[in-house]
C-alpha atoms as a PDB file:
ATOM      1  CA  UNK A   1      18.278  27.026  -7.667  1.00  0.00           C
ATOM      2  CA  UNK A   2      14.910  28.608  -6.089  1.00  0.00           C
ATOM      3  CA  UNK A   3      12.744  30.354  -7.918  1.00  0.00           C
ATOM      4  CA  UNK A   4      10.196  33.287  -6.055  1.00  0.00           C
ATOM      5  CA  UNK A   5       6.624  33.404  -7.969  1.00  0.00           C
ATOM      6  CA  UNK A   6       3.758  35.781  -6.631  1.00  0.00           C
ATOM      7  CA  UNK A   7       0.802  36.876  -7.899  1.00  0.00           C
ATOM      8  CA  UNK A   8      -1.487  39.226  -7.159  1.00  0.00           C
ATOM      9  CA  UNK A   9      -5.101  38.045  -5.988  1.00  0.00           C
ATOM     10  CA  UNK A  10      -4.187  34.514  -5.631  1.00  0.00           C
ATOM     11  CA  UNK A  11      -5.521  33.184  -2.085  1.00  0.00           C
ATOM     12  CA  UNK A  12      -2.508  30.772  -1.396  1.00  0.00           C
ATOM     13  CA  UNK A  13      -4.467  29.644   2.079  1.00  0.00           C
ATOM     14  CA  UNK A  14      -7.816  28.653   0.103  1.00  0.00           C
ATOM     15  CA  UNK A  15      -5.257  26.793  -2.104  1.00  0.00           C
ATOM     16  CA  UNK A  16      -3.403  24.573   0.091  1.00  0.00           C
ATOM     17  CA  UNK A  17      -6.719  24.161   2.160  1.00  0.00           C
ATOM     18  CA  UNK A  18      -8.503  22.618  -0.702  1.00  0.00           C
ATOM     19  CA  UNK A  19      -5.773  20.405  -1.820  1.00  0.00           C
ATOM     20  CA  UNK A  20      -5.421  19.278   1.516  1.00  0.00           C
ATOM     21  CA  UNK A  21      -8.931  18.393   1.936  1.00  0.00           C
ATOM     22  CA  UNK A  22      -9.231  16.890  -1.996  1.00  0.00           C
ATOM     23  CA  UNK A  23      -6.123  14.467  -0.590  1.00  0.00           C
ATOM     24  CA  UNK A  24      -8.052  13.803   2.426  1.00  0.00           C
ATOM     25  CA  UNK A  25     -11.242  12.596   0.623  1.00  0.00           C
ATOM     26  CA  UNK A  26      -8.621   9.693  -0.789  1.00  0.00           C
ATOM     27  CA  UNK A  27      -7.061   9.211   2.260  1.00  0.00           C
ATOM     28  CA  UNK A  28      -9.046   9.943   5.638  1.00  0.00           C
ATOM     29  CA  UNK A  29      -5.978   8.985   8.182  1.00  0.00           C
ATOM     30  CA  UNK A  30      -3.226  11.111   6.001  1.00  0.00           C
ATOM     31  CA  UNK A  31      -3.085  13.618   9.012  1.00  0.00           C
ATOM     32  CA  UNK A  32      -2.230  10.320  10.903  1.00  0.00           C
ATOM     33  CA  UNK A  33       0.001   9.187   8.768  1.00  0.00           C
ATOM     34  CA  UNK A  34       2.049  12.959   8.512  1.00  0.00           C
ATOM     35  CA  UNK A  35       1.853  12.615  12.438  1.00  0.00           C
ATOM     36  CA  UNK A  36       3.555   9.484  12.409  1.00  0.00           C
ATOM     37  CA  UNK A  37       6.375  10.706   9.989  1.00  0.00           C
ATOM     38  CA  UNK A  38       7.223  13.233  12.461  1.00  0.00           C
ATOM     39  CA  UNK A  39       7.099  11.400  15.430  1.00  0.00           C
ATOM     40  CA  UNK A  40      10.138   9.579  14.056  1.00  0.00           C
ATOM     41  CA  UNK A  41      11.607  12.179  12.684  1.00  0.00           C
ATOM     42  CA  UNK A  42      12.098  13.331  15.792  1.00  0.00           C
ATOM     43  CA  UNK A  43      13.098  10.620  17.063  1.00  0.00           C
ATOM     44  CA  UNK A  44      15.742   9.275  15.487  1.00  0.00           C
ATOM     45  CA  UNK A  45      16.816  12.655  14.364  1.00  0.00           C
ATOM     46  CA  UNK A  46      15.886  15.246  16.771  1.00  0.00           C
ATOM     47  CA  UNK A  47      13.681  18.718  16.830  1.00  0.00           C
ATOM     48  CA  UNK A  48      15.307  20.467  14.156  1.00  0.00           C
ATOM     49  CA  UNK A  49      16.150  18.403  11.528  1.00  0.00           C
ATOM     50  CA  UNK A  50      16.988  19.367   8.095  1.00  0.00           C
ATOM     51  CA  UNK A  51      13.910  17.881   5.831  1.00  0.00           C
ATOM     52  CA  UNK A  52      14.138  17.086   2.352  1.00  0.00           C
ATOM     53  CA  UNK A  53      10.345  17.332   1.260  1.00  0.00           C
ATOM     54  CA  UNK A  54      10.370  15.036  -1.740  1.00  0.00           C
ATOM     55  CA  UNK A  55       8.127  15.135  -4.656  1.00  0.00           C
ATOM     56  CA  UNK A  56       6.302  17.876  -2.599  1.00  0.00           C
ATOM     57  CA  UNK A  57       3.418  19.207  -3.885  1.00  0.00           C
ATOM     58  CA  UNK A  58       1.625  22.014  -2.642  1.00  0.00           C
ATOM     59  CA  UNK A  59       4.397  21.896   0.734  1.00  0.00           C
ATOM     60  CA  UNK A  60       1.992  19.557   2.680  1.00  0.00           C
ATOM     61  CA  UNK A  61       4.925  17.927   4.439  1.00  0.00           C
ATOM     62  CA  UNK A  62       6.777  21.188   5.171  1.00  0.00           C
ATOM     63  CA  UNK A  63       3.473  22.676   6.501  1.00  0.00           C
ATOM     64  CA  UNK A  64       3.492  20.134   8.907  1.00  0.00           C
ATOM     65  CA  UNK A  65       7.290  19.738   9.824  1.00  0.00           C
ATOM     66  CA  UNK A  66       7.589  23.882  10.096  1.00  0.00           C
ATOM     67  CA  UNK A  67       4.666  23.889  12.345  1.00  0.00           C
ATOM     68  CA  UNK A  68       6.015  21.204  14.840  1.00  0.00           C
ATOM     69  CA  UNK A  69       9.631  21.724  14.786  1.00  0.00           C
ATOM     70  CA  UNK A  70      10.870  25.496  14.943  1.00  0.00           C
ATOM     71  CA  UNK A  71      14.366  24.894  14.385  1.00  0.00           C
ATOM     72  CA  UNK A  72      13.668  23.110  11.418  1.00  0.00           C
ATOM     73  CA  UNK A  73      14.403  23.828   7.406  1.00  0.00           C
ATOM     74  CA  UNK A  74      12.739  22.195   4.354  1.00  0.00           C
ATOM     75  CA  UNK A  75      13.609  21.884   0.767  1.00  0.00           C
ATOM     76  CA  UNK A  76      11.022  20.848  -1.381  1.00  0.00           C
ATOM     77  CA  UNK A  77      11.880  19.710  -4.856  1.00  0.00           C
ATOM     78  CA  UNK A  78       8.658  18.576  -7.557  1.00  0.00           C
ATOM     79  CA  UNK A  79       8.435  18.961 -11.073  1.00  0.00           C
ATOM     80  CA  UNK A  80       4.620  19.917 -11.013  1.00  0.00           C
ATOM     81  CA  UNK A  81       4.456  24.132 -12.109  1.00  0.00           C
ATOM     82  CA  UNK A  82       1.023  24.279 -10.762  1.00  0.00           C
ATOM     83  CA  UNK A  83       2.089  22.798  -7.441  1.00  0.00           C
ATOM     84  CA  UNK A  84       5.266  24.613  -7.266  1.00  0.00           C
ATOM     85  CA  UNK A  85       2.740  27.689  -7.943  1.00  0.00           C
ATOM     86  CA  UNK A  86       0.940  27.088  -5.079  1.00  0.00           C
ATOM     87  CA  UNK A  87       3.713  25.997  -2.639  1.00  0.00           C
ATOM     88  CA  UNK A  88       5.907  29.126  -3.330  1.00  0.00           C
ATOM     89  CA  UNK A  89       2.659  31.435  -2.614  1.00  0.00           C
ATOM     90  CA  UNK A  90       1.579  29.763   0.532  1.00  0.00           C
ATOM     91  CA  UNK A  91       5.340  30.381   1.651  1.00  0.00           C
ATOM     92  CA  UNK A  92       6.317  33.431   0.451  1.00  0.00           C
ATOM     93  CA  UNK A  93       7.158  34.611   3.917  1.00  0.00           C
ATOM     94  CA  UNK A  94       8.793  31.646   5.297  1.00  0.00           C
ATOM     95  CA  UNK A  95      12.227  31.741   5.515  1.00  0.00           C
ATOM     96  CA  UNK A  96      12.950  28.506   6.067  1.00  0.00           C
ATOM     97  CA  UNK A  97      11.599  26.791   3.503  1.00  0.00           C
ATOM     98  CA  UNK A  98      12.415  26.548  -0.491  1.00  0.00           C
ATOM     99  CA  UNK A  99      11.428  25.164  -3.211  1.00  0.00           C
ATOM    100  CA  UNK A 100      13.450  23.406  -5.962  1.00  0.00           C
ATOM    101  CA  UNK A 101      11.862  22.545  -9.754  1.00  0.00           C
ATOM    102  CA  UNK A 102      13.450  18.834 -10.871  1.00  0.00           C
ATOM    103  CA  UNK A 103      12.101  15.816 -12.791  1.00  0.00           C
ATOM    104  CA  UNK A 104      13.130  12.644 -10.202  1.00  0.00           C
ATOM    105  CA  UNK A 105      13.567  10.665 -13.002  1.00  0.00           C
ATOM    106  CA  UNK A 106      16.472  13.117 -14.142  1.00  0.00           C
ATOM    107  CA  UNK A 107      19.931  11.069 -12.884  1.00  0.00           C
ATOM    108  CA  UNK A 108      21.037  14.916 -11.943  1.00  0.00           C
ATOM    109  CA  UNK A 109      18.210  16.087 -10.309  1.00  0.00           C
ATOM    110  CA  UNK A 110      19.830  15.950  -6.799  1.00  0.00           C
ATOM    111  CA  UNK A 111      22.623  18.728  -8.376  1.00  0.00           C
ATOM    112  CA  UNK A 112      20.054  21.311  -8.104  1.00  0.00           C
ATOM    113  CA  UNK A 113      19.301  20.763  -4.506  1.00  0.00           C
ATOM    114  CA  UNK A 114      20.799  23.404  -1.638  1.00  0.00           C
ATOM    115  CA  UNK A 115      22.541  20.549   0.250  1.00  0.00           C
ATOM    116  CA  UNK A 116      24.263  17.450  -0.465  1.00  0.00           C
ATOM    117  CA  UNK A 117      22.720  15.760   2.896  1.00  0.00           C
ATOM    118  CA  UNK A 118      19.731  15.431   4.736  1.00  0.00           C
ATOM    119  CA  UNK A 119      18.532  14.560   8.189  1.00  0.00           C
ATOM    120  CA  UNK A 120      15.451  13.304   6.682  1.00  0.00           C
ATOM    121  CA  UNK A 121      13.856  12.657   3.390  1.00  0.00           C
ATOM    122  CA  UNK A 122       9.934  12.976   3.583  1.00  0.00           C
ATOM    123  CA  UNK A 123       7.343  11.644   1.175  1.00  0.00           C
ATOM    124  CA  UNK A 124       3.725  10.702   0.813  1.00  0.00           C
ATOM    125  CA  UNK A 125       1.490   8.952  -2.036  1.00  0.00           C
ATOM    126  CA  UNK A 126       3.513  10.784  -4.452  1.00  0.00           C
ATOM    127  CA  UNK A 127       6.363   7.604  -5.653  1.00  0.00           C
ATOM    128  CA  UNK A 128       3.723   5.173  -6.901  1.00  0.00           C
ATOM    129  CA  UNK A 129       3.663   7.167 -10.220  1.00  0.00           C
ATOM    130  CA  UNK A 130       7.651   5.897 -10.848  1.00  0.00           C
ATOM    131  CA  UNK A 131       7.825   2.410 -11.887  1.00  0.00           C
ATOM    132  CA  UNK A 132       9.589  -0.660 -10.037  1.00  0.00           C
ATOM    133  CA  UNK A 133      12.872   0.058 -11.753  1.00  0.00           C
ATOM    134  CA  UNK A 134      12.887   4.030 -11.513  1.00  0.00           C
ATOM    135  CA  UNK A 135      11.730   3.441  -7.985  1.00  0.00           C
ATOM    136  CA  UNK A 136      14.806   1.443  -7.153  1.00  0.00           C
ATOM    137  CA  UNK A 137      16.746   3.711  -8.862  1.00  0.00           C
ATOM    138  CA  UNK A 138      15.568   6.724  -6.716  1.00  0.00           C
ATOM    139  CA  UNK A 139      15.782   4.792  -3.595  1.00  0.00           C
ATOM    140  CA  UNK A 140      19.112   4.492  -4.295  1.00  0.00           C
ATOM    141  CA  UNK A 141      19.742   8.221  -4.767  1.00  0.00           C
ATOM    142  CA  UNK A 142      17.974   8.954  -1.776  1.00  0.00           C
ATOM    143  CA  UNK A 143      20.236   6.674   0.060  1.00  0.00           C
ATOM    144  CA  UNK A 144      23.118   8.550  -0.489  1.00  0.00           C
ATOM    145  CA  UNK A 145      21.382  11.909   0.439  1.00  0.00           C
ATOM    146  CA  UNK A 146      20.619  10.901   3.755  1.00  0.00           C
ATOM    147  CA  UNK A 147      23.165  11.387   6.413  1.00  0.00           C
ATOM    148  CA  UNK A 148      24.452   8.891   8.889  1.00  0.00           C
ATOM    149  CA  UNK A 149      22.335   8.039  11.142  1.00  0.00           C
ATOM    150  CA  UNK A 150      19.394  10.036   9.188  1.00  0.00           C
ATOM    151  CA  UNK A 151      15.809   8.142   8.200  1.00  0.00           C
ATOM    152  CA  UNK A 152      14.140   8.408   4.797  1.00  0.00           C
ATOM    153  CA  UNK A 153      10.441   7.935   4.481  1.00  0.00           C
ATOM    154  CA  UNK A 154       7.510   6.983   2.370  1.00  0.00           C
ATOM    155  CA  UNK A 155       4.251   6.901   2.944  1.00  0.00           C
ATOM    156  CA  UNK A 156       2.421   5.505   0.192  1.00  0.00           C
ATOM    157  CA  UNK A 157      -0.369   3.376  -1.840  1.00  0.00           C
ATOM    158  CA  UNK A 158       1.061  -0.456  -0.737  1.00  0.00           C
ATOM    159  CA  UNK A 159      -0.950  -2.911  -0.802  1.00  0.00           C
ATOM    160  CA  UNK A 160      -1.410  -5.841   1.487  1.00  0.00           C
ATOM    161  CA  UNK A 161      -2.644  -9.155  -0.465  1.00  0.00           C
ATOM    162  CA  UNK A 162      -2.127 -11.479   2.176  1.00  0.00           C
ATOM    163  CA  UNK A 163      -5.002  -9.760   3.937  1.00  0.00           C
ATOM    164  CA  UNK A 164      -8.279  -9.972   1.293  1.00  0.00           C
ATOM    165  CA  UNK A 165     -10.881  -9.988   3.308  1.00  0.00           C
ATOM    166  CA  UNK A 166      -9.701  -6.854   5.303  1.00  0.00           C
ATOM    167  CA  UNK A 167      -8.960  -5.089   2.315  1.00  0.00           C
ATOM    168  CA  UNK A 168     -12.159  -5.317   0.544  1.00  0.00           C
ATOM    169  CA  UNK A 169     -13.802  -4.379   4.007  1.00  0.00           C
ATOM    170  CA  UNK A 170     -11.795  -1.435   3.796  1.00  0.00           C
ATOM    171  CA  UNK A 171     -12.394  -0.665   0.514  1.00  0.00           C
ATOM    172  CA  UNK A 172     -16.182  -0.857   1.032  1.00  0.00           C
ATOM    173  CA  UNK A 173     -15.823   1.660   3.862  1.00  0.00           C
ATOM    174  CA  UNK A 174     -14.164   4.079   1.976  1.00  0.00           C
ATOM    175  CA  UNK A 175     -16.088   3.852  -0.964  1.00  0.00           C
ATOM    176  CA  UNK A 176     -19.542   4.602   1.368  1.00  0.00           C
ATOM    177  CA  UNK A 177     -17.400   7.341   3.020  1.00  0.00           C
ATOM    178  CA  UNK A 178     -16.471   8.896  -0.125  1.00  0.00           C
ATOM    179  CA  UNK A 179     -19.715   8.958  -2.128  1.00  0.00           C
ATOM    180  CA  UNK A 180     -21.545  11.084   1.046  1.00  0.00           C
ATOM    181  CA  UNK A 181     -18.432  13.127   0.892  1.00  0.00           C
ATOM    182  CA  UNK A 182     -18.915  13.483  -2.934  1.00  0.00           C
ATOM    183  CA  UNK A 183     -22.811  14.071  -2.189  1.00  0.00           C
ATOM    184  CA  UNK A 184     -21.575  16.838   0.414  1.00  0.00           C
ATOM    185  CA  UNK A 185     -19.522  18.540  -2.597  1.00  0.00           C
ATOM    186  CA  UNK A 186     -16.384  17.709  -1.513  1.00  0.00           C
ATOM    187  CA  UNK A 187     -14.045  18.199  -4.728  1.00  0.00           C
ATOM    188  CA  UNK A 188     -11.804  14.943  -6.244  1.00  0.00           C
ATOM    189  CA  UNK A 189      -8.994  14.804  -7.878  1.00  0.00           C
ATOM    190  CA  UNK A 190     -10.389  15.602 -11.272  1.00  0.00           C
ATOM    191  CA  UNK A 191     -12.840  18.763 -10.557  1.00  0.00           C
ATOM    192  CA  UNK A 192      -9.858  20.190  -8.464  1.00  0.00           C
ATOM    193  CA  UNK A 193      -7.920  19.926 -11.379  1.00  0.00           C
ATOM    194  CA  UNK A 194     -10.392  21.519 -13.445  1.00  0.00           C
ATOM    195  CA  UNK A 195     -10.452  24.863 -10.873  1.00  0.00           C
ATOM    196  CA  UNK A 196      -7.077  25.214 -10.886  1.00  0.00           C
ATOM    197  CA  UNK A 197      -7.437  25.138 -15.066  1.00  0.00           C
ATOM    198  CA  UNK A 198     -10.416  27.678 -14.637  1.00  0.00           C
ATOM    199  CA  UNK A 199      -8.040  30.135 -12.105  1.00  0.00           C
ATOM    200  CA  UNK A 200      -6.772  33.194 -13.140  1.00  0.00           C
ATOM    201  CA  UNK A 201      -3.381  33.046 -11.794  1.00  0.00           C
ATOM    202  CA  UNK A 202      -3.564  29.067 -12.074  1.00  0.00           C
ATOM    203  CA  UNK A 203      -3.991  28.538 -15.751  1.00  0.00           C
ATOM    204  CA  UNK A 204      -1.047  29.032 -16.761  1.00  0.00           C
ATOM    205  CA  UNK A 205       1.105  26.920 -14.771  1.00  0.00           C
ATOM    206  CA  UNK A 206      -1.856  24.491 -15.154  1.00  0.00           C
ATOM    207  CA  UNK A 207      -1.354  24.204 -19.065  1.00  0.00           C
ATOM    208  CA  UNK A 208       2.496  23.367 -18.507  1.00  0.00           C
ATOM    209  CA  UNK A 209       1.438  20.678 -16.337  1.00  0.00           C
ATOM    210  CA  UNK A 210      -0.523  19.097 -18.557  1.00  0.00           C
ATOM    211  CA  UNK A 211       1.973  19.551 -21.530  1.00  0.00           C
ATOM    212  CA  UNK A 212       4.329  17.917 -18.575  1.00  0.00           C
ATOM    213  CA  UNK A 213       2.569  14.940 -18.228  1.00  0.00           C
ATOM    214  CA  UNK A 214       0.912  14.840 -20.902  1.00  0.00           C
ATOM    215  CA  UNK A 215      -3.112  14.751 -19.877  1.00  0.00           C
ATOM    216  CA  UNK A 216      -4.419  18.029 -21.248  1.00  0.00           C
ATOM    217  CA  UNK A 217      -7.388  17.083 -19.201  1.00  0.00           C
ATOM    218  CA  UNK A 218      -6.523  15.529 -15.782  1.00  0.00           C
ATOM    219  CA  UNK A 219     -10.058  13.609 -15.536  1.00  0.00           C
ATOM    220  CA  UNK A 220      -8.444  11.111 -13.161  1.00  0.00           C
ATOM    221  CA  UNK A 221      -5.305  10.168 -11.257  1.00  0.00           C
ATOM    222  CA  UNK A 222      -4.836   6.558 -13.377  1.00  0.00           C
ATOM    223  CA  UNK A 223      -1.198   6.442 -13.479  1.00  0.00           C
ATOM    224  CA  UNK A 224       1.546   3.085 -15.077  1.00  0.00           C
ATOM    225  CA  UNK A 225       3.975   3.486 -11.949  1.00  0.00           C
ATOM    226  CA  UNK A 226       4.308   0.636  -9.761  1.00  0.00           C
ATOM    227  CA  UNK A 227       2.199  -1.212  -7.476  1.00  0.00           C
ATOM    228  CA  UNK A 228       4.586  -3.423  -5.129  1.00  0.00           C
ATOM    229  CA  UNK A 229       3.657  -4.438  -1.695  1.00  0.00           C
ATOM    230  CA  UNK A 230       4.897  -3.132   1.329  1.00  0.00           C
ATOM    231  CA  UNK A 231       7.269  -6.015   1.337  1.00  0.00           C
ATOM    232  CA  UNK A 232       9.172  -4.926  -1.686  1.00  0.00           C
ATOM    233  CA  UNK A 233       9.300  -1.546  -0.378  1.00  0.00           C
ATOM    234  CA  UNK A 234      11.294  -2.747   2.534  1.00  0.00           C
ATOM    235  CA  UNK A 235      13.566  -4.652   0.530  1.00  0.00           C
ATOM    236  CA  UNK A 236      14.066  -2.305  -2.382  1.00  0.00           C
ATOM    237  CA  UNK A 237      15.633   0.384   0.807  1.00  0.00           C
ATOM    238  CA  UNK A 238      17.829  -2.202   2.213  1.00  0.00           C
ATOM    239  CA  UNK A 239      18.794  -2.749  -1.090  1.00  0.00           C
ATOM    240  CA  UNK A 240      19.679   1.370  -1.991  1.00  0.00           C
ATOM    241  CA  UNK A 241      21.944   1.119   1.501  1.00  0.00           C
ATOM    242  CA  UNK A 242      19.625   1.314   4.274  1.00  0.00           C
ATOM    243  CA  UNK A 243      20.749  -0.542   7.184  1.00  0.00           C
ATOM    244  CA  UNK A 244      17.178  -1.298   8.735  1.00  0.00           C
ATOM    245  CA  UNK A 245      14.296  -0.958   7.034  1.00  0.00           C
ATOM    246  CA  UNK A 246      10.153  -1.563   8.144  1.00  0.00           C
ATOM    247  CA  UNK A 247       7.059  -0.114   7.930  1.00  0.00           C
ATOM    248  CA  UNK A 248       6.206   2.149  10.799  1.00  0.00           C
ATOM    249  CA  UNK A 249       2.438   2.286   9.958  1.00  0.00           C
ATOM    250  CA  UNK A 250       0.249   0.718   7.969  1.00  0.00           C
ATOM    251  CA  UNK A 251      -3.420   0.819   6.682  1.00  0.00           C
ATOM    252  CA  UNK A 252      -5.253  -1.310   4.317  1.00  0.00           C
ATOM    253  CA  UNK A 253      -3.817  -0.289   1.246  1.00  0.00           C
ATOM    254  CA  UNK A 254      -1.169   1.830   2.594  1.00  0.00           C
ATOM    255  CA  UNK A 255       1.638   2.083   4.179  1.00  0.00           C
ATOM    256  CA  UNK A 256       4.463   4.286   5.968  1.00  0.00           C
ATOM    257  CA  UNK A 257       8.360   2.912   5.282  1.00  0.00           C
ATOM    258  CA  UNK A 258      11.080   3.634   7.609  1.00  0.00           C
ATOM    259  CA  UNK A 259      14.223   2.849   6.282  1.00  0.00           C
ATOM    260  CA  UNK A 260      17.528   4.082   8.541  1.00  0.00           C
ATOM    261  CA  UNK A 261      20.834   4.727   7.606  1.00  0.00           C
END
């Protein structure tokens, strides 16, 4: 069900630092958004809730939750090797974390999990690479993980279009912010793709990824998955079984979704 991976050499802290800051050159306020995930978290569920970290990553979410609640366990379940890689190294000594490899798009992905319920399902700009249909289809899975009275949330790319003129404002903001960033040497998503290629220890898991999703390069994070509003969002997890649903924060172009069972 878990899988251990170590490997001698490998700096797991330099790692999850530089993905962390390669996410944070897209997204300046995620620490903000992560902060107010686990505000409600807490409460609705309490200080040590049992966190399903989904479509995980490096363990970004479970860094976070582990560090603020010490009662707390995470599962985190992805499909990414190089990720996984990454996530199992940085946590090596945590007990109360694991990690689970499964595709989301599998129907039985949820049989390889530790537990059949959650307190909380966690998630952030990692669901926009499903489509509207496998989307729905996942919210409704979710749904039945999460326990009475338990909160599922995303916090994704969701757009806004009733609100042009403060998007492109945005947009023109972040764009200036990014290029003296860029100028700075801060990495993107496609040159930390390439170090991770270029690692030692990395390569390898690197070339299953690509096989995986099939971009043997990984020049840029152009994806087919879905681009709904924040509206649809809301009504896709009442929908799946949620008995309240809203958004919780939002940004421009993004936005955090509560939806409570």
């Amino acid at each position: 069900m878990t899988e251990t991976i170590t490997a001698a050499g490998a700096d797991w802290r330099a790692w999850q630092a530089s993905w962390d800051r390669q996410q944070e050159w897209y997204m300046p306020d995620r620490e903000e958004r992560f902060r107010a995930m686990l505000d409600m978290v807490e409460a609705a569920v309490g200080p040590a809730p049992r966190v399903l970290d989904l479509a995980c990553g490096t363990g970004s979410i479970s860094d976070r939750v582990l560090a603020r609640f010490p009662e707390a366990t995470s599962t985190g379940v992805d499909l990414d090797p190089a990720l996984l890689t990454i996530a199992r190294g940085y946590f090596a000594d945590e007990r109360r974390v694991e990690f689970v490899t499964a595709d989301l798009r599998d129907p039985e992905w949820r049989s390889k999990l530790p537990h059949a319920s959650y307190d909380a399902v966690l998630t952030a700009t990692a669901l926009h690479w499903l489509n509207s249909d496998a989307l729905s289809t996942l919210y409704g899975q979710v749904a039945e993980l999460v326990r009475e009275g338990g909160v599922f949330m995303n916090a994704d790319h969701m757009p806004v279009p009733s609100t042009p003129r403060i998007n492109a404002a945005e947009r023109r903001f972040r764009k200036a912010r990014q290029e003296r960033e860029r100028a700075e040497g801060v990495q993107d998503w496609a040159d930390w793709w390439r170090a991770v290629a270029a690692d030692e220890v990395l390569g390898g898991p690197a070339a299953e990824r690509f096989k995986i999703f099939n971009n043997p390069t990984e020049v840029s994070n152009d994806h087919d998955g879905n681009d709904e509003p924040v509206e649809w969002h809301v009504a896709a997890l009442r929908a799946a079984g949620f008995d309240e649903a809203r958004p919780v924060w939002c940004s421009a172009t993004d936005a955090l979704v509560l939806g409570l069972k």
